[in-house]
C-alpha atoms as a PDB file:
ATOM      1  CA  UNK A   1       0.000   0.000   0.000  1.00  0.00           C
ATOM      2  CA  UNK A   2       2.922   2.348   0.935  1.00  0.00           C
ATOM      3  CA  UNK A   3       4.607   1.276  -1.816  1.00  0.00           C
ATOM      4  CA  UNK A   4       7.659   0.557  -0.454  1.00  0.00           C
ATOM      5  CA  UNK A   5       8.162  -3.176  -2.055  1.00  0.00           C
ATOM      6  CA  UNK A   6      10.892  -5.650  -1.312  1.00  0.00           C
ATOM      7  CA  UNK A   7      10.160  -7.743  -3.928  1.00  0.00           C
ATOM      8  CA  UNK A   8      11.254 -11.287  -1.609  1.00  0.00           C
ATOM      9  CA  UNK A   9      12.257 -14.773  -2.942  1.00  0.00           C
ATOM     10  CA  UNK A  10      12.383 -13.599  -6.729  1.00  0.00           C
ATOM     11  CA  UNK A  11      15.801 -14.339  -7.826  1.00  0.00           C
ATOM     12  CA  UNK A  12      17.489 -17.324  -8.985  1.00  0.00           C
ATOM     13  CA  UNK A  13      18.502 -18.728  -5.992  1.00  0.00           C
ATOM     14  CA  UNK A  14      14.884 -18.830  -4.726  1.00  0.00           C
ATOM     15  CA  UNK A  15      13.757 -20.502  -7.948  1.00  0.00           C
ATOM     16  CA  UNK A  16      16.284 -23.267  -7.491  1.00  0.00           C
ATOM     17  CA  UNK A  17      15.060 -23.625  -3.646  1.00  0.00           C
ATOM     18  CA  UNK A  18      11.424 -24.393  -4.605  1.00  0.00           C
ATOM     19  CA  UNK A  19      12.090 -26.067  -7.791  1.00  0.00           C
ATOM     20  CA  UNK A  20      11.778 -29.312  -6.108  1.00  0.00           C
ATOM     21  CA  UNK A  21       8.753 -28.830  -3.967  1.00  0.00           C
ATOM     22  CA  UNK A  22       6.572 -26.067  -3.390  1.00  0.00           C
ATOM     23  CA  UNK A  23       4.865 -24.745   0.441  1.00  0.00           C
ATOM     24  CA  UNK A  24       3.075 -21.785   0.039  1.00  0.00           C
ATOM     25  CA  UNK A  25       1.863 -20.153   3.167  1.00  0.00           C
ATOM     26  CA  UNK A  26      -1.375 -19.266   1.696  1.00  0.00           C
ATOM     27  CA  UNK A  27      -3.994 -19.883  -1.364  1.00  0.00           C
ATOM     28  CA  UNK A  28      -5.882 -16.666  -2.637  1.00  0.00           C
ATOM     29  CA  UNK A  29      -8.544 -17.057  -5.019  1.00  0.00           C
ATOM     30  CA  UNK A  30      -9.225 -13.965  -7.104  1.00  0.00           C
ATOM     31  CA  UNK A  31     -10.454 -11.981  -9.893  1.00  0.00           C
ATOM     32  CA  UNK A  32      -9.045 -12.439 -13.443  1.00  0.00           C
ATOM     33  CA  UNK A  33      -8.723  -8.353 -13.270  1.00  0.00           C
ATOM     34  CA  UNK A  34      -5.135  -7.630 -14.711  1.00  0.00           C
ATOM     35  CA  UNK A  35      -5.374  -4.390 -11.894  1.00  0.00           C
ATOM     36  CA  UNK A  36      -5.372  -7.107  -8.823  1.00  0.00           C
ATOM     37  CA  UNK A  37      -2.448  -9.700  -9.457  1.00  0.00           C
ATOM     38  CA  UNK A  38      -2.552 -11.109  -5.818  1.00  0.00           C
ATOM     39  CA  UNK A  39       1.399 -11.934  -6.088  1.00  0.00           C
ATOM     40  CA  UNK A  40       2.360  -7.810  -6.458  1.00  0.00           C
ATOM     41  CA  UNK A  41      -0.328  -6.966  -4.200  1.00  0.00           C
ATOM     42  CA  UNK A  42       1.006  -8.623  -1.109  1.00  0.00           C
ATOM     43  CA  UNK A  43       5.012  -8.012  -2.659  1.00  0.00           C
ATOM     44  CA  UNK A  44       5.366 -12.238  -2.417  1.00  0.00           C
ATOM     45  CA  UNK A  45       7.910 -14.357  -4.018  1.00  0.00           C
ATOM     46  CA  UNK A  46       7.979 -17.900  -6.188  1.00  0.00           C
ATOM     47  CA  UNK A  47       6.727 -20.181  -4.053  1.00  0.00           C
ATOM     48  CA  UNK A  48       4.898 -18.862  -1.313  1.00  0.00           C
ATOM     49  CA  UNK A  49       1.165 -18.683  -2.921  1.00  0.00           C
ATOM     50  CA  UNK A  50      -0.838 -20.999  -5.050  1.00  0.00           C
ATOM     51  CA  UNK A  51      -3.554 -18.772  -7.055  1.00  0.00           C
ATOM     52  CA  UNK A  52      -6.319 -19.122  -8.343  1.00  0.00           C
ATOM     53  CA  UNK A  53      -8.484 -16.630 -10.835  1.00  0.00           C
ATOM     54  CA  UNK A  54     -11.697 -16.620 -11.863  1.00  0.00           C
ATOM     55  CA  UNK A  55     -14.404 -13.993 -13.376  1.00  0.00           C
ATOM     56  CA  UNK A  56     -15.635 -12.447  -9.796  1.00  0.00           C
ATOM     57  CA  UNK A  57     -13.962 -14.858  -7.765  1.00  0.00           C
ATOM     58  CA  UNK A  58     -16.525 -17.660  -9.394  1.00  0.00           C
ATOM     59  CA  UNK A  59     -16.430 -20.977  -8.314  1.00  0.00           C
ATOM     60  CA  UNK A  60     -17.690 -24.396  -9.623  1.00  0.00           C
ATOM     61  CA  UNK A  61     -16.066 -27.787  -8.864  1.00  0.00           C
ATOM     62  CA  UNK A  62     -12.416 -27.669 -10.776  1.00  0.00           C
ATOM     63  CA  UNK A  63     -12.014 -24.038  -8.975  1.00  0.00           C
ATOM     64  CA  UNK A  64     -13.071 -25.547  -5.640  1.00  0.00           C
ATOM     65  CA  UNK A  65     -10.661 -28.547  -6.055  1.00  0.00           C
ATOM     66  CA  UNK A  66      -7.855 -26.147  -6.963  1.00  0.00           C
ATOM     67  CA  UNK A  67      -8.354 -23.954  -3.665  1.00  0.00           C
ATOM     68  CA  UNK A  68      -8.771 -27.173  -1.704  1.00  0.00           C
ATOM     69  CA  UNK A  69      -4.966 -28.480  -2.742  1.00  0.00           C
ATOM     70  CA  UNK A  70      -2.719 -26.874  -0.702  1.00  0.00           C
ATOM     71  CA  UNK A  71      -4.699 -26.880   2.687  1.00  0.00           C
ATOM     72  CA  UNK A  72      -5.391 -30.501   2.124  1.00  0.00           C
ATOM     73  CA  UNK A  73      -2.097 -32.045   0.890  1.00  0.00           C
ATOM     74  CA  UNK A  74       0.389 -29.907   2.145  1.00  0.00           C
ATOM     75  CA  UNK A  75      -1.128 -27.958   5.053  1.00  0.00           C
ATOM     76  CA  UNK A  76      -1.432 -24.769   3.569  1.00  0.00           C
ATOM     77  CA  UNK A  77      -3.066 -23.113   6.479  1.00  0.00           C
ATOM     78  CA  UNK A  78      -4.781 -19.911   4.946  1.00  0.00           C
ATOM     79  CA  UNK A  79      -7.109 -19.070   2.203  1.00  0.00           C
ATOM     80  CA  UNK A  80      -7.607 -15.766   0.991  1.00  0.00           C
ATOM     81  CA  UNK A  81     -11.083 -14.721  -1.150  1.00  0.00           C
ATOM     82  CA  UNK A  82      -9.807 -11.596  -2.677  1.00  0.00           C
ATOM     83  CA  UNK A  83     -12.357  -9.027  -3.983  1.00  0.00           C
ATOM     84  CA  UNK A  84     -12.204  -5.871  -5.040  1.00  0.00           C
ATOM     85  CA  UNK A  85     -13.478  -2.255  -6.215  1.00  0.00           C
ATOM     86  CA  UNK A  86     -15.119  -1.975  -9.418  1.00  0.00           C
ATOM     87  CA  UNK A  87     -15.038  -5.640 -10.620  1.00  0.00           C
ATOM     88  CA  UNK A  88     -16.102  -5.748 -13.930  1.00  0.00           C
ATOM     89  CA  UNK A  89     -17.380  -9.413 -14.121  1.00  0.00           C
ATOM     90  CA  UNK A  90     -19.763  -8.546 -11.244  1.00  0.00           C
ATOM     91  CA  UNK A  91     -21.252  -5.693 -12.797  1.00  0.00           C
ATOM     92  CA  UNK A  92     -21.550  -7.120 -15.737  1.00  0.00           C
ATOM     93  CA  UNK A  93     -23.255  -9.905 -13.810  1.00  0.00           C
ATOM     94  CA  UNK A  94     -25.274  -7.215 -11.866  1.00  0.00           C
ATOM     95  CA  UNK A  95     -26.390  -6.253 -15.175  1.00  0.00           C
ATOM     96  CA  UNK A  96     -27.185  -9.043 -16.946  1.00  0.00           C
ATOM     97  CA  UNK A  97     -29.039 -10.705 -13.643  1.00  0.00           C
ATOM     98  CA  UNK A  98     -31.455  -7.011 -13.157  1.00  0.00           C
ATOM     99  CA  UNK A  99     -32.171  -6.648 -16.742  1.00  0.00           C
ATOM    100  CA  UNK A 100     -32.972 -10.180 -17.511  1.00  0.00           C
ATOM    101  CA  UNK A 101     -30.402 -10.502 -20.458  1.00  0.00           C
ATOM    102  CA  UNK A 102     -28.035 -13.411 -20.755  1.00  0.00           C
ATOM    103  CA  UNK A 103     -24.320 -12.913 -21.376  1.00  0.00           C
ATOM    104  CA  UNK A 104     -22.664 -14.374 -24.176  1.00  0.00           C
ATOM    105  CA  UNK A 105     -21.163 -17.773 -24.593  1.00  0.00           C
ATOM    106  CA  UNK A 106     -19.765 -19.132 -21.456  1.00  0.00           C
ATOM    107  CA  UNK A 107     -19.537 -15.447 -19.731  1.00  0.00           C
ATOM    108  CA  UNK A 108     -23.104 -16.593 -18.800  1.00  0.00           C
ATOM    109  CA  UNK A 109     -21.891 -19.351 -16.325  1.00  0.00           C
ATOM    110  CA  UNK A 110     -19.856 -16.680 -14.139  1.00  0.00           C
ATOM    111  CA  UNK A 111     -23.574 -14.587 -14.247  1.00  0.00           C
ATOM    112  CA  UNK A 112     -25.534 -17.984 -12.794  1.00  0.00           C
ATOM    113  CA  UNK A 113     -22.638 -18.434 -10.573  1.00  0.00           C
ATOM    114  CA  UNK A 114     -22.867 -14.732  -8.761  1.00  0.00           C
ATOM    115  CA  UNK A 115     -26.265 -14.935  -8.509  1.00  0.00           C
ATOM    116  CA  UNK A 116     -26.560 -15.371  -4.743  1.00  0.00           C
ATOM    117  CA  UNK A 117     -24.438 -12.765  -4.325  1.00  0.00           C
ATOM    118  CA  UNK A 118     -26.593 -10.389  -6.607  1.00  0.00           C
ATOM    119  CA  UNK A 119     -29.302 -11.411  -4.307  1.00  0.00           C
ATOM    120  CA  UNK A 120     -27.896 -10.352  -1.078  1.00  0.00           C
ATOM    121  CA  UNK A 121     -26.997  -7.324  -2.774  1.00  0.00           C
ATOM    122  CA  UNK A 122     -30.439  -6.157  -3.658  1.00  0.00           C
ATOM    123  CA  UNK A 123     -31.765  -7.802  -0.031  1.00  0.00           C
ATOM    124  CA  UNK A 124     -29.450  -5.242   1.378  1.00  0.00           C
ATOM    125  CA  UNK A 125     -29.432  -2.047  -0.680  1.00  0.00           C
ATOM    126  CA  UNK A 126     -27.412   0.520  -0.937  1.00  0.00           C
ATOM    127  CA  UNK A 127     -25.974   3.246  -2.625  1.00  0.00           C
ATOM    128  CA  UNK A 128     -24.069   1.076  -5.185  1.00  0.00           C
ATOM    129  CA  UNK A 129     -25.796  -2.091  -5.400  1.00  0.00           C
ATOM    130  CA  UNK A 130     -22.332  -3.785  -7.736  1.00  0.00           C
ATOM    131  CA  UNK A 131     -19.928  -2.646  -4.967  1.00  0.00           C
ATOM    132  CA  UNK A 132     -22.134  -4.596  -2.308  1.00  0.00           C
ATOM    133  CA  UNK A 133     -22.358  -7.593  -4.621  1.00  0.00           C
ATOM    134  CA  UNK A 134     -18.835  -7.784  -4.799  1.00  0.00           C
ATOM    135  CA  UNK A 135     -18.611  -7.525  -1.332  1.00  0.00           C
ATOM    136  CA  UNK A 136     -21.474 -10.139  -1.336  1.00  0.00           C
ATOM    137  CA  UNK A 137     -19.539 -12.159  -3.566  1.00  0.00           C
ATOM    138  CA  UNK A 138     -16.418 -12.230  -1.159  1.00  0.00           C
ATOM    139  CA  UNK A 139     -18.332 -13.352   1.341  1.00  0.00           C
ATOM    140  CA  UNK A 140     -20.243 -15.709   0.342  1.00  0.00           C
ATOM    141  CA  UNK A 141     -17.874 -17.938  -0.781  1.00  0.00           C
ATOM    142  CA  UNK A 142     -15.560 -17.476   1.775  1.00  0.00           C
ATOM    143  CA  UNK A 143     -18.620 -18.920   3.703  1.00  0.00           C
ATOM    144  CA  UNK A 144     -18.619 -21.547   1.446  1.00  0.00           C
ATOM    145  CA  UNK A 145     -15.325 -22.624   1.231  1.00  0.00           C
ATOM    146  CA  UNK A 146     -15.271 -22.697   5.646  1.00  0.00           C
ATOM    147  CA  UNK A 147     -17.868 -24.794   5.442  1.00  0.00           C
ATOM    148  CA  UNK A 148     -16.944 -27.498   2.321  1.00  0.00           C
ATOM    149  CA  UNK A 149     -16.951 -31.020   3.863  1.00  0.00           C
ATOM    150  CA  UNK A 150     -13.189 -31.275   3.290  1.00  0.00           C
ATOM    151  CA  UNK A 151     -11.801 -28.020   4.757  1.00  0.00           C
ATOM    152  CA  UNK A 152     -14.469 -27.703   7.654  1.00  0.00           C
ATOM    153  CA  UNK A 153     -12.263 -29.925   9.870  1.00  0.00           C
ATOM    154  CA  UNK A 154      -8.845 -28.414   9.433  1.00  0.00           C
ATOM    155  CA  UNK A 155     -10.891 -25.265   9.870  1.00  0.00           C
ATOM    156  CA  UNK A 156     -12.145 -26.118  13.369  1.00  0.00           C
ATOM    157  CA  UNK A 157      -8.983 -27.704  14.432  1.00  0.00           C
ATOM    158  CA  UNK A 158      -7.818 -24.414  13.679  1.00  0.00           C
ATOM    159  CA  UNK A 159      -5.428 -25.675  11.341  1.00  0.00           C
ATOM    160  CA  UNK A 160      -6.924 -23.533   8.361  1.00  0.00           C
ATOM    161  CA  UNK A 161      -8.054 -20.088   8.020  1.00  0.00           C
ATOM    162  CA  UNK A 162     -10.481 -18.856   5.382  1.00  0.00           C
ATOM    163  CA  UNK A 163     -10.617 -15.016   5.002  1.00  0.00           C
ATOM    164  CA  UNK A 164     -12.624 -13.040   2.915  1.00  0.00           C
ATOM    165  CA  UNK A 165     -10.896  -9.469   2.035  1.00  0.00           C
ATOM    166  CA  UNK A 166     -11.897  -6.822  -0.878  1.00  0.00           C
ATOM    167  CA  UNK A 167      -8.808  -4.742  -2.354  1.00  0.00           C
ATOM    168  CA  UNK A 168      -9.315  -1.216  -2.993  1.00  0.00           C
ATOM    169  CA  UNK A 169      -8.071  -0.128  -6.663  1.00  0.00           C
ATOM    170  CA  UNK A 170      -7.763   3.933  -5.293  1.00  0.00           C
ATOM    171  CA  UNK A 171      -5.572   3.162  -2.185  1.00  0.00           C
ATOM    172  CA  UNK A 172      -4.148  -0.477  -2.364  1.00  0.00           C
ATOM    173  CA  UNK A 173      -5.701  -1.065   1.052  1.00  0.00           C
ATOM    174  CA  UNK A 174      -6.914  -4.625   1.306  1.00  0.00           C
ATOM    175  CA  UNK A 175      -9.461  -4.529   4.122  1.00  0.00           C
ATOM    176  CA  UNK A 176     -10.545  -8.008   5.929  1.00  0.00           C
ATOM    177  CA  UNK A 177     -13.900  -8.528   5.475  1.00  0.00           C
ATOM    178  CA  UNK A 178     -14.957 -11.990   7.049  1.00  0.00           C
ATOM    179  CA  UNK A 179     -12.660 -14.824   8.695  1.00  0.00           C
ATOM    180  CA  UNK A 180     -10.256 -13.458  10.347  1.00  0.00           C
ATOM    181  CA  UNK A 181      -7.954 -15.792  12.644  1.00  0.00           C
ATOM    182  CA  UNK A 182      -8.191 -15.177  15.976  1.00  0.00           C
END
C-alpha cells in the first residue's frame, strides 16, 4: 500500500530452492482483473502462494478442487477470497441478472454463478448495489469454502483459516472482510 516493495524470494537462488517442492503459506482465489495480481499486491515471491483466478472470484467444482490443494495435501493453512473495487465481471453480472439478459457464450456461467451474491446485494441495498455484490460475492464464498466437507475440519482444528478481504483499486488497502484468525 505504501509502496515501499521488497520484492522477496524472486531471484534465482529462490527458484532453485522451490524447484523441487513447493509450500506456500497461503492460497488466494481472485479476480481475473489484470489491476489485482494477488502476487504484487502482497510483494510475495515464487513459491509462497498458489492462485487461483476466476471472473468475480466464481467458483464451480475444478475451482473448488484447486483452492482445496494446498490446505489438504500440504497444510497450507490460509485461504484468501480476494475481492475488489469496481469488478467488472460482477457488474456485468449485476447487469445481466437485473435486466434479464443473458451474457454471451460461457460469460453466462460466471452470471448464474454470482447470482446469490446479486441477491444479497439487492436484499441489502445501498448506494451502489455492484460494490455490495462484490462484497457479497467475497463473502459468500468465503462462507462456502469454511464450510466445504473437506476443509471444515482443518478449519475447526484451527489448522486452516479462510478469510474473505476486498482490495481497494484507489488506495491499495486490502481490508478483511470476514474470517479473520483469531
Amino acid at each position: 500500500m505504501s509502496g515501499e516493495l521488497r520484492h522477496p524470494d524472486r531471484d534465482p537462488d529462490r527458484r532453485q530452492l522451490v524447484a523441487q517442492a513447493q509450500e506456500p503459506f497461503g492460497a488466494i482465489l481472485s479476480c481475473i482483473d489484470s489491476r489485482v495480481p494477488p502476487e504484487l499486491l502482497f510483494d510475495t515471491g515464487l513459491g509462497d502462494l498458489y492462485v487461483m483466478r476466476t471472473g468475480g472470484e466464481a467458483v464451480g467444482p475444478v475451482v473448488t478442487g484447486s483452492v482445496e490443494y494446498g490446505p489438504m495435501t500440504s497444510g497450507t493453512p490460509l485461504i484468501v477470497v480476494l475481492g475488489h473495487q469496481r469488478c467488472g465481471a460482477v457488474g456485468a453480472a449485476y447487469k445481466s441478472i437485473r435486466e434479464g439478459k443473458p451474457l454471451p457464450g460461457n460469460l453466462e456461467a460466471i452470471a448464474r454463478a454470482l447470482r446469490p451474491a446479486y441477491e444479497q446485494a439487492v436484499r441489502e441495498g445501498g448506494t451502489d448495489l455492484v460494490e455490495t455484490m462484490a462484497r457479497a460475492q467475497v463473502t459468500l464464498t468465503a462462507a462456502d469454502l469454511r464450510s466445504n466437507r473437506d476443509l471444515a475440519p482443518l478449519v475447526a482444528k484451527g489448522a486452516l483459516a479462510v478469510v474473505g478481504a476486498y482490495y481497494s483499486l484507489d488506495t491499495g488497502k486490502v481490508d478483511v472482510l470476514a474470517g479473520a484468525p483469531s
